[in-house]
Protein backbone atom coordinates (compact mmCIF):
# COMPACT_ATOMS: atom_id res chain seq x y z
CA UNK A 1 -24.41 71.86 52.15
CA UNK A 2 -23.86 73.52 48.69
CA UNK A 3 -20.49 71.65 48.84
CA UNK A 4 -21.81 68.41 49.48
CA UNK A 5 -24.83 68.87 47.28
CA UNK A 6 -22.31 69.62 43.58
CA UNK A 7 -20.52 66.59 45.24
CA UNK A 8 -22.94 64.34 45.09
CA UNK A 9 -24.13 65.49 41.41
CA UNK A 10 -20.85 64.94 40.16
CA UNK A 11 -20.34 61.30 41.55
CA UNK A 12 -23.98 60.16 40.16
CA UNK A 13 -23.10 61.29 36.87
CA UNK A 14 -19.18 59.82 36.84
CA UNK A 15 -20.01 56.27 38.32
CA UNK A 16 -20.75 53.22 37.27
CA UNK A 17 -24.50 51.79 37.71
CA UNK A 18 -23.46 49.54 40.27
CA UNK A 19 -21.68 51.48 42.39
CA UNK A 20 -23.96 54.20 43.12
CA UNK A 21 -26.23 52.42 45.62
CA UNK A 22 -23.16 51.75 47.51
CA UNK A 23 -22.02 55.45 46.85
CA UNK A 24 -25.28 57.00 48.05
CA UNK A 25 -25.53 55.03 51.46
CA UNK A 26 -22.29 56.34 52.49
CA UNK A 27 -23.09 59.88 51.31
CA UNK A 28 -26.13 60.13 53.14
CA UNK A 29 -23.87 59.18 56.12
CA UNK A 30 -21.53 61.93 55.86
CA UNK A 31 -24.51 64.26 55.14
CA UNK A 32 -26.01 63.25 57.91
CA UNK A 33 -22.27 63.99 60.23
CA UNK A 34 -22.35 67.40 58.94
CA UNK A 35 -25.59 68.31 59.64
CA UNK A 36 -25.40 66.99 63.26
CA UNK A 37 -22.57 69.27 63.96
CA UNK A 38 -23.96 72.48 62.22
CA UNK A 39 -24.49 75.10 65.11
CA UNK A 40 -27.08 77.23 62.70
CA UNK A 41 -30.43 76.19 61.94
CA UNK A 42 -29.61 73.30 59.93
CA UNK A 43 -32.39 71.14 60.16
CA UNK A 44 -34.51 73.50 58.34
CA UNK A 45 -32.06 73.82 55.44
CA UNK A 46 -34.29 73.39 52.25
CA UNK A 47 -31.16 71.12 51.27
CA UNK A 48 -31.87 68.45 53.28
CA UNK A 49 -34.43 67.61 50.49
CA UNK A 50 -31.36 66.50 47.64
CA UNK A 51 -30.56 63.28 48.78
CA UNK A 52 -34.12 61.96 48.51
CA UNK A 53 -34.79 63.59 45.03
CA UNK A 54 -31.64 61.81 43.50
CA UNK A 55 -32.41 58.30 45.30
CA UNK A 56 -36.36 58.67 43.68
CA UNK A 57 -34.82 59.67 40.72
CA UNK A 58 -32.69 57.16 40.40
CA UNK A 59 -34.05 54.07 42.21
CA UNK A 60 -37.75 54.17 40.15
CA UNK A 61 -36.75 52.98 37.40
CA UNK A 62 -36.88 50.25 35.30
CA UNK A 63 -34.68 46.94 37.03
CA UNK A 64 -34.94 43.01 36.07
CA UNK A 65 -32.17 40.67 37.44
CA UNK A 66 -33.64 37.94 34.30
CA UNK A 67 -32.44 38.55 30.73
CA UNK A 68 -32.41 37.49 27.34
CA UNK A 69 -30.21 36.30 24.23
CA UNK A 70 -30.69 36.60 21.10
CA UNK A 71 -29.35 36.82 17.57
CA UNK A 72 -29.26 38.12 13.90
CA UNK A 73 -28.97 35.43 11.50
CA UNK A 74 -28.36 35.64 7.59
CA UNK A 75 -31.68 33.85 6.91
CA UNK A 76 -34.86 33.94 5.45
CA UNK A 77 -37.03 32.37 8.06
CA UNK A 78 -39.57 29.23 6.85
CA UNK A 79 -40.25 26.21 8.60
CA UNK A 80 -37.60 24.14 6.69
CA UNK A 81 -34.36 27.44 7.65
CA UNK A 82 -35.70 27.57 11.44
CA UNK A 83 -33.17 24.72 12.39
CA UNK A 84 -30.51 27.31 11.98
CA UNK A 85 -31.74 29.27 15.31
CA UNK A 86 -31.10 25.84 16.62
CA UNK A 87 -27.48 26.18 15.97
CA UNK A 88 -27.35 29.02 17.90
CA UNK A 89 -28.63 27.40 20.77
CA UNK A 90 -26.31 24.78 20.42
CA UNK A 91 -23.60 26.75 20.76
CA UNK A 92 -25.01 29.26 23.57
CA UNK A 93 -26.01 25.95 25.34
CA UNK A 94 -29.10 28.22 25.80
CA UNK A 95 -32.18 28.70 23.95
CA UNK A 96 -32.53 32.38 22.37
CA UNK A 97 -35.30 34.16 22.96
CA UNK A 98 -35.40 36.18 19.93
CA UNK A 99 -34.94 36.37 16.16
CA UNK A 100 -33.09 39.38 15.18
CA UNK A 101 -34.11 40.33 10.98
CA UNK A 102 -35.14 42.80 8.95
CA UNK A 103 -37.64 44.14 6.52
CA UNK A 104 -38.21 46.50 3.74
CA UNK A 105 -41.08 48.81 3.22
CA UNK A 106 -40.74 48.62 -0.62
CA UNK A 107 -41.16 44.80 0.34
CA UNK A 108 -42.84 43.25 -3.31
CA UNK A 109 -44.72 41.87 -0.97
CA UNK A 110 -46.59 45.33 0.57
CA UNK A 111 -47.66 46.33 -2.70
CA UNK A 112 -50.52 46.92 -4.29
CA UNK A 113 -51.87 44.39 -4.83
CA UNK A 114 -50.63 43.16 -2.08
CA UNK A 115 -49.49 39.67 -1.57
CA UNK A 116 -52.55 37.77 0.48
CA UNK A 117 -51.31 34.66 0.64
CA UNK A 118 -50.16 34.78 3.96
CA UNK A 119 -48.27 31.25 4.09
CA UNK A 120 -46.08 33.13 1.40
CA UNK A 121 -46.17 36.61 2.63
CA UNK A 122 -42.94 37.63 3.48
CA UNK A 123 -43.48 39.58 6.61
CA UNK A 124 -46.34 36.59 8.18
CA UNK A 125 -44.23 33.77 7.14
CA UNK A 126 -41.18 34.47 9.21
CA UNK A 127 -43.28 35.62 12.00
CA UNK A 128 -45.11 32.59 11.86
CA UNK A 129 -42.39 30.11 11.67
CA UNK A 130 -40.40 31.42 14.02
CA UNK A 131 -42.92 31.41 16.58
CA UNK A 132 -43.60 27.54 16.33
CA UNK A 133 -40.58 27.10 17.06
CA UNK A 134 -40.48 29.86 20.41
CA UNK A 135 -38.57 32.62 19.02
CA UNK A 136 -40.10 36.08 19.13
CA UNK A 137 -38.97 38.48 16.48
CA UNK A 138 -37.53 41.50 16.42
CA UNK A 139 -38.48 43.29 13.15
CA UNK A 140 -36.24 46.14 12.12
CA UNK A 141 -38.48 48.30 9.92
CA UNK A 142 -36.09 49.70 6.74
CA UNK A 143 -36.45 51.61 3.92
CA UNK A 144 -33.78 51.30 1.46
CA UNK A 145 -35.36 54.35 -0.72
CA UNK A 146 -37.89 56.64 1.58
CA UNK A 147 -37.10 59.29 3.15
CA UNK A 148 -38.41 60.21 7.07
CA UNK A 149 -40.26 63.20 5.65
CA UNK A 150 -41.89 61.38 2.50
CA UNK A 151 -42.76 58.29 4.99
CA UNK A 152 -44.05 60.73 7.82
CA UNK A 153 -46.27 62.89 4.84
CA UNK A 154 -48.31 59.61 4.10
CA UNK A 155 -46.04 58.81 0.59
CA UNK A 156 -45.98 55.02 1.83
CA UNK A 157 -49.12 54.35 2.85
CA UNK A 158 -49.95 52.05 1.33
CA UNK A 159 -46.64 49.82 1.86
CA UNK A 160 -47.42 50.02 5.33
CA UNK A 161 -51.17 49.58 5.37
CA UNK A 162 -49.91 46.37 3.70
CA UNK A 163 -47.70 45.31 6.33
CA UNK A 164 -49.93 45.92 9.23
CA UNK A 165 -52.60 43.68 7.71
CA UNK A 166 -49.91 40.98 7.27
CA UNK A 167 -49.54 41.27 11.27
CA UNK A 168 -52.94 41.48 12.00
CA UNK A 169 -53.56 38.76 10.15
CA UNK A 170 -51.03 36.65 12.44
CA UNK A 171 -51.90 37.92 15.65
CA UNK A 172 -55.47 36.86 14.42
CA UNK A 173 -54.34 33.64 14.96
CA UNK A 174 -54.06 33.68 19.09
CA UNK A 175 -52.23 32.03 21.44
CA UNK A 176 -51.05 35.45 23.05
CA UNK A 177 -48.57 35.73 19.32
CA UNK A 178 -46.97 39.30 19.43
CA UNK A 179 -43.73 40.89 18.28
CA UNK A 180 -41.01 43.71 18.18
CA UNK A 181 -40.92 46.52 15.40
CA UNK A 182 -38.11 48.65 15.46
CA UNK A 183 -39.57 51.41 12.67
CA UNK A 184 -36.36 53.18 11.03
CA UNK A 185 -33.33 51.68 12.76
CA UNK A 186 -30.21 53.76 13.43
CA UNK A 187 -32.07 57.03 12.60
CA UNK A 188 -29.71 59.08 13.86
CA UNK A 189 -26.36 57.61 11.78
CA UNK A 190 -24.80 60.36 10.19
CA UNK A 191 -21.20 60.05 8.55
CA UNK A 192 -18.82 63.09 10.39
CA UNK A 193 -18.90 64.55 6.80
CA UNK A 194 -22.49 65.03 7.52
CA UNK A 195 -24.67 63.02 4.81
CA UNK A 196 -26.92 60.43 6.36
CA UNK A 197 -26.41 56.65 6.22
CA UNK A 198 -29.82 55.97 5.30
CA UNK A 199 -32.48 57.72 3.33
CA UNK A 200 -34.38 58.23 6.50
CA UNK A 201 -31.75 58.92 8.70
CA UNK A 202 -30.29 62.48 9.92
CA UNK A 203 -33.68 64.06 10.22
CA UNK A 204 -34.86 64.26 13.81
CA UNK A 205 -38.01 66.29 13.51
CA UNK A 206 -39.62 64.04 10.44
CA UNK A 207 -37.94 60.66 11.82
CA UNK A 208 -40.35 61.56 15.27
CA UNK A 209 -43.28 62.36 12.67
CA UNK A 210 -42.58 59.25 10.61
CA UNK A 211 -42.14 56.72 13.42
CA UNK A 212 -45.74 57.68 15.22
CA UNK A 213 -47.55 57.64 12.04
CA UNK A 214 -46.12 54.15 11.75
CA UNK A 215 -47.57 53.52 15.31
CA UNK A 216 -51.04 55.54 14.21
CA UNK A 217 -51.36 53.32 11.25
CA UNK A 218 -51.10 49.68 12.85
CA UNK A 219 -53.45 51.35 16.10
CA UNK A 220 -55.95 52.15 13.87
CA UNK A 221 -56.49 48.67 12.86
CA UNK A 222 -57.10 47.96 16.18
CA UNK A 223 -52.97 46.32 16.70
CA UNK A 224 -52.81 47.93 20.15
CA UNK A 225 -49.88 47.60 22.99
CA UNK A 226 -51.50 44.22 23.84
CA UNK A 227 -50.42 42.99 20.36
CA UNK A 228 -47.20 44.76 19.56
CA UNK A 229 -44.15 46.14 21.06
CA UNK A 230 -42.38 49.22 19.43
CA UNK A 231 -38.95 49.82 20.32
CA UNK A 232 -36.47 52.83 19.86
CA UNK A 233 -33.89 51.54 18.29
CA UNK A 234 -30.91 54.15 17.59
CA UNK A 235 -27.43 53.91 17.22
CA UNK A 236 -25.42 54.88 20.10
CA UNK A 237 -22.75 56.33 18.84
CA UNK A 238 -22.74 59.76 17.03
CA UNK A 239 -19.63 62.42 15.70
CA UNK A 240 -19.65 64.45 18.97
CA UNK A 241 -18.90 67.22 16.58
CA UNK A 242 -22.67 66.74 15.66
CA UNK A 243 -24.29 67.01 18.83
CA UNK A 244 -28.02 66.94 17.07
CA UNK A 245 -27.82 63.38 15.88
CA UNK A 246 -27.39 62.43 19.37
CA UNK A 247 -29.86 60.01 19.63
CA UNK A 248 -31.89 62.17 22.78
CA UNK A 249 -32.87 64.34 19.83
CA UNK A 250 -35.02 61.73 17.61
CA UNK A 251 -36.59 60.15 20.99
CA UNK A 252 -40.41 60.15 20.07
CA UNK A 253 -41.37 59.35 23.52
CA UNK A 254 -42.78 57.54 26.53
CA UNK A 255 -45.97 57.34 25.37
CA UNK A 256 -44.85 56.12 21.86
CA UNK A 257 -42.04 53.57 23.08
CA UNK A 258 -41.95 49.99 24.78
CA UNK A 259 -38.00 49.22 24.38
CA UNK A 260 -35.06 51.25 24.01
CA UNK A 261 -32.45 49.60 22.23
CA UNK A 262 -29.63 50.90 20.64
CA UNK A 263 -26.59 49.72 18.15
CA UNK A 264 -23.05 49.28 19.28
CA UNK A 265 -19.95 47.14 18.15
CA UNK A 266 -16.39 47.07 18.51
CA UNK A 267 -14.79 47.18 15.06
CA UNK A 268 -11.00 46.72 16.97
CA UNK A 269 -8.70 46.56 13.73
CA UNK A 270 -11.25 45.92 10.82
CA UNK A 271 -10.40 47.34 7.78
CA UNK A 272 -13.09 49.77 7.98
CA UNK A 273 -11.92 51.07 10.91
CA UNK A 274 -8.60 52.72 9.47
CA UNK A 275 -7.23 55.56 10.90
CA UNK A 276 -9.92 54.89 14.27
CA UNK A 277 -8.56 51.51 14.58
CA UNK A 278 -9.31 50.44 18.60
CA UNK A 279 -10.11 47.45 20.60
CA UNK A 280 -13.18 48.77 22.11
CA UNK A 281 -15.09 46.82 25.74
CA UNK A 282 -18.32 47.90 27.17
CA UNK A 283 -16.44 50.80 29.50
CA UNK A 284 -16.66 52.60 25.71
CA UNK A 285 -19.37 50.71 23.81
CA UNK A 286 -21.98 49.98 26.14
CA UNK A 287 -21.86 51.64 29.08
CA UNK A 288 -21.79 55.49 28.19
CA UNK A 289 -25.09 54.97 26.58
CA UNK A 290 -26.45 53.07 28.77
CA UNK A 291 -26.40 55.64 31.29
CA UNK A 292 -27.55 58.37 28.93
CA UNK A 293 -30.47 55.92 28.40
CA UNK A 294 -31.57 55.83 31.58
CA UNK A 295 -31.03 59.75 32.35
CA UNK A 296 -33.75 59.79 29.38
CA UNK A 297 -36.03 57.31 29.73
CA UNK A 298 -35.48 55.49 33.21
CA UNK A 299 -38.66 53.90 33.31
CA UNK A 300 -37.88 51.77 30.25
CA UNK A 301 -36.37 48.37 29.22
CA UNK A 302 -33.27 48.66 27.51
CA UNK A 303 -31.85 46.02 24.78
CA UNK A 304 -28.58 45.88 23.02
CA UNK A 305 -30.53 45.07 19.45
CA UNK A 306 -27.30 45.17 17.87
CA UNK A 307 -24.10 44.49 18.47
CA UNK A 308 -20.91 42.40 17.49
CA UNK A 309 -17.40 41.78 17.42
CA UNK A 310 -14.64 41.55 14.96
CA UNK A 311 -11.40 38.71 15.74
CA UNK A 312 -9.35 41.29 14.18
CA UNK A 313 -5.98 42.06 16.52
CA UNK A 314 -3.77 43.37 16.76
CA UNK A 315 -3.40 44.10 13.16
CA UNK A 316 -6.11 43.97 9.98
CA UNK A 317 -6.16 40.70 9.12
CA UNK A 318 -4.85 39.10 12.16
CA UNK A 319 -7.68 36.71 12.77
CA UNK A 320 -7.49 36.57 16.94
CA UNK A 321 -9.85 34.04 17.99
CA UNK A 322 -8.88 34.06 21.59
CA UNK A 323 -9.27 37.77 21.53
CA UNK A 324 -13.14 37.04 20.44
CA UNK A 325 -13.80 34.75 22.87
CA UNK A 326 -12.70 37.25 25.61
CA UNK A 327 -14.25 40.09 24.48
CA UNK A 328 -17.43 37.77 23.87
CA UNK A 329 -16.95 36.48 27.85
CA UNK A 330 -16.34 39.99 29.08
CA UNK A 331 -19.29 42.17 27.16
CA UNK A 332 -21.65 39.44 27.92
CA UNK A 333 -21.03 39.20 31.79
CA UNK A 334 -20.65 43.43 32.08
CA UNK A 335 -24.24 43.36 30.39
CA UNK A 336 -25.81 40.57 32.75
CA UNK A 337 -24.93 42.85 35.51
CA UNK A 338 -26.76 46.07 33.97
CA UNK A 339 -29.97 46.30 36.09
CA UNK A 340 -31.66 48.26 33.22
CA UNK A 341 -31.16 45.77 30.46
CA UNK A 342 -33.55 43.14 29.46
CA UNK A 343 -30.92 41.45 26.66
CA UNK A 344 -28.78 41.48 23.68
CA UNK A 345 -28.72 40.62 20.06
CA UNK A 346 -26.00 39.34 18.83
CA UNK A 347 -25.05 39.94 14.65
CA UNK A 348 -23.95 37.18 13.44
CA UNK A 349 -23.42 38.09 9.80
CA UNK A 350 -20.37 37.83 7.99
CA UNK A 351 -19.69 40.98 5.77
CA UNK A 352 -15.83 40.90 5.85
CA UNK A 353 -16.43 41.53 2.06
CA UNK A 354 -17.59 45.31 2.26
CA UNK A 355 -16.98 45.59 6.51
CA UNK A 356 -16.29 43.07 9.05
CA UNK A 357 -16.68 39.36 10.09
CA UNK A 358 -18.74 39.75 13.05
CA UNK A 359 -19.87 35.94 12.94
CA UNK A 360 -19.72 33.47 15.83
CA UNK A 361 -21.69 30.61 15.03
CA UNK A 362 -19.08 29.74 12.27
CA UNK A 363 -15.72 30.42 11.24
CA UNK A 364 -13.97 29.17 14.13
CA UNK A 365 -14.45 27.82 17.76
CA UNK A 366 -16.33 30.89 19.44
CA UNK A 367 -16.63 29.19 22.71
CA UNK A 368 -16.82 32.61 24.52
CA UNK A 369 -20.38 33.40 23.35
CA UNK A 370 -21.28 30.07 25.03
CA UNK A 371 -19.21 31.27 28.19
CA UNK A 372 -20.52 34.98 28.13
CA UNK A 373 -24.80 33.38 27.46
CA UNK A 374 -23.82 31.20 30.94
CA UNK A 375 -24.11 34.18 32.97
CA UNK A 376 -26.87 33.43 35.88
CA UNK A 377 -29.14 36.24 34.35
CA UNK A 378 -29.38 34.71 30.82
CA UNK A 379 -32.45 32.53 30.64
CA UNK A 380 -34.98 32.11 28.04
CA UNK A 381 -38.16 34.03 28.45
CA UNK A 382 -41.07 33.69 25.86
CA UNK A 383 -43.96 35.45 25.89
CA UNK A 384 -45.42 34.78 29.12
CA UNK A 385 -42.23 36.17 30.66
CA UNK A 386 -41.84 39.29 28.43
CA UNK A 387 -45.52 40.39 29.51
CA UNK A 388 -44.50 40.74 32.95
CA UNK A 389 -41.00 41.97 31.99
CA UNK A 390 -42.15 44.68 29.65
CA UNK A 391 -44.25 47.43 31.05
C-alpha cells in the first residue's frame, strides 16, 4: 500500500484539475483490487485512510461552474467616459462585470485637506459612475513612492484614512454598493537581478504588515466584509532562482482575504521579451499557478485580475492578428473550464511605447475575445450574484 499510496501523491500533484476526479475513481478501484487479494490483515491497514484524506482535501474547496469578464481600460471613469465599458461589451457580445483601474495613495486627492467633494473625488467618482452603469470595480491599491515597511509603520495614514472615508462615503449611499481593493498589487515582482519593481514590492514580512493595516484602517470605520472585498492580488510568476518572492510567502491569509487573483500574460515576441522570447498558453501561464493556488488557499475564489496578450509572432514586430484571436479563443475557453475561477480581467492598454500592445478593443479585428467571452460559463453577475458567489 506504500506503493500505491506515493502513486497516488504523485498523480494529484502532476495532473490537470480536470482530470483528477476521473483519476481518483479509478484509483480507488485498483486500491480496492489489491486490498481484496491481500492474505495479511489488510483491512486494518492504517492506509486505507489516504484515499479519503486526498478526496476531502481536494473536493472542499471552492467550485462555481458561472463566471465573469472583465477589463482594464485606459480611462478615467465619469459619467460622460462610462460609454467606453460599452465598447467592450460590444465586442464581447457580453456585458462585463467589472471595471479593472487603479489608484494611488499619494492621490492629490487623499491629502490633507482632503478633497470632500465627493462628485469630484477621484476615488468616489469612478466608483460611483461605474456602478450606475452595473460595473463593479476592481481597485488596485498603488503606491508609486511608499514603501511596504513605511506604509505598514503608519507613514500614510493619513492618505489612507482619506481614502476609506471616500468609500464610506459611497457605500453610505445603499443599494447593496460594494467593491474590490487589491492593496499593493504584484508585491512579490522582483527583477532576477534582485531589486524590486515597485517601492513596496520584494518585502514579504512588511507587505503582510502593510496590507492588514490597510484592512484594520477601513474596519475601523465600521467598512466591514459586508461592504468590501479584499483580494490577494500577486503576480504569478517569480525568478525560480528566488524562491522567497514566490507569492506563498507574502499570503496574509484566510482570515484577511476574499479573492485570490494573480497577474499573468504572454509577452510571445514583444520587444521586451528579448532573449526569453516565447509564445506562452495557459499550460505555462495559467495553469501552474492555478494549482499552487488552490494547494494554498482551496477554499477561495480565484480571478485572473490581470492578464493579456501581445499579436507579436513569430518575430518582434510581426503584428499576427490571427495568432491573437487564437490565443484569445484558447486562454478564454481553458479558463471557463477551471472549477476554481470566478473570472478574468482582461488589459486592454496599449503600451507598445515602453512594453507591449496588449489591446483588443482597438487596433484591429480581435474577434477572438468575442469567441473566447462566448464560453457557456461567461455570464454577467452583479452584485446580487457575487454575494452568493463570494464566500
Amino acid at each position: 500500500m506504500d506503493e500505491i499510496a506515493r502513486l497516488i501523491l504523485f498523480l494529484m500533484k502532476n495532473v490537470s484539475v480536470i482530470n483528477k476526479f476521473v483519476l481518483l475513481i479509478i484509483l480507488v478501484l485498483v486500491v480496492s483490487i489489491f486490498t481484496q487479494h491481500k492474505t495479511t490483515k489488510a483491512a486494518t491497514n492504517t492506509n486505507n485512510i489516504f484515499i479519503p484524506l486526498v478526496m476531502n482535501n481536494y473536493f472542499n474547496g471552492y467550485s462555481t461552474s458561472e463566471k465573469l469578464i472583465g477589463i482594464y481600460m485606459k480611462v478615467y471613469w465619469t459619467n460622460e467616459t462610462v460609454y467606453n465599458m460599452t465598447l467592450a461589451d460590444k465586442l464581447a457580445d457580453k456585458k462585463h462585470s467589472i471595471s479593472g483601474w487603479f489608484i494611488d495613495i499619494e492621490d492629490k486627492h487623499f491629502n490633507n485637506p482632503p478633497h470632500e467633494d465627493m462628485d469630484t473625488n477621484n476615488l468616489y467618482r469612478q466608483l460611483e459612475a461605474l456602478w450606475k452603469h452595473g460595473y463593479i470595480s476592481f481597485v488596485n491599491i498603488n503606491s508609486q513612492i511608499a514603501s511596504s515597511y513605511e506604509i505598514a509603520n503608519g507613514n500614510y495614514d493619513d492618505q489612507l484614512n482619506n481614502l476609506a472615508d471616500a468609500y464610506k462615503n459611497w457605500v453610505d449611499l445603499g443599494g447593496g454598493r460594494k467593491a474590490i481593493f487589491a492593496p499593493l498589487p504584484e508585491m512579490n515582482g522582483v527583477y532576477s537581478n534582485g531589486v524590486p519593481w515597485k517601492n513596496y514590492a520584494g518585502d514579504p514580512v512588511n507587505f503582510k504588515l502593510a496590507y492588514q493595516h490597510i484592512l484594520e484602517i477601513f474596519r475601523d470605520k465600521g467598512i466591514d466584509s459586508t461592504k468590501v472585498w479584499w483580494s490577494f492580488a500577486p503576480n504569478g510568476w517569480n525568478d525560480p532562482d528566488l524562491p522567497a518572492h514566490a507569492f506563498e510567502k507574502y499570503y496574509p491569509g484566510d482570515g484577511l482575504v476574499d479573492i485570490i487573483g494573480f497577474s499573468s500574460y504572454n509577452y510571445g515576441y514583444c520587444h521586451v521579451a528579448i532573449p526569453w522570447e516565447s509564445w506562452e498558453n495557459y499550460d505555462t501561464l495559467y495553469q501552474p499557478y492555478l494549482s499552487r493556488i488552490f494547494e494554498m488557499a482551496p477554499s477561495k475564489p480565484i480571478i485572473i485580475t490581470q492578464t493579456g496578450t501581445t499579436a507579436e509572432y513569430p518575430e518582434t514586430d510581426d503584428f499576427n492578428v490571427d495568432m491573437k484571436n487564437k490565443w484569445l479563443r484558447e486562454n478564454y475557453e481553458y479558463i471557463s473550464k477551471q472549477p476554481q475561477v470566478l473570472g478574468i480581467l482582461y488589459y486592454d492598454y496599449d503600451q507598445s511605447s515602453w512594453e507591449c500592445n496588449w489591446k483588443v478593443t482597438s487596433g484591429g479585428d480581435f474577434s477572438g475575445y468575442r469567441d473566447g467571452a462566448a464560453n457557456a460559463p461567461y455570464q454577467y453577475l452583479f452584485i446580487n450574484e457575487l454575494e452568493t458567489l463570494i464566500p
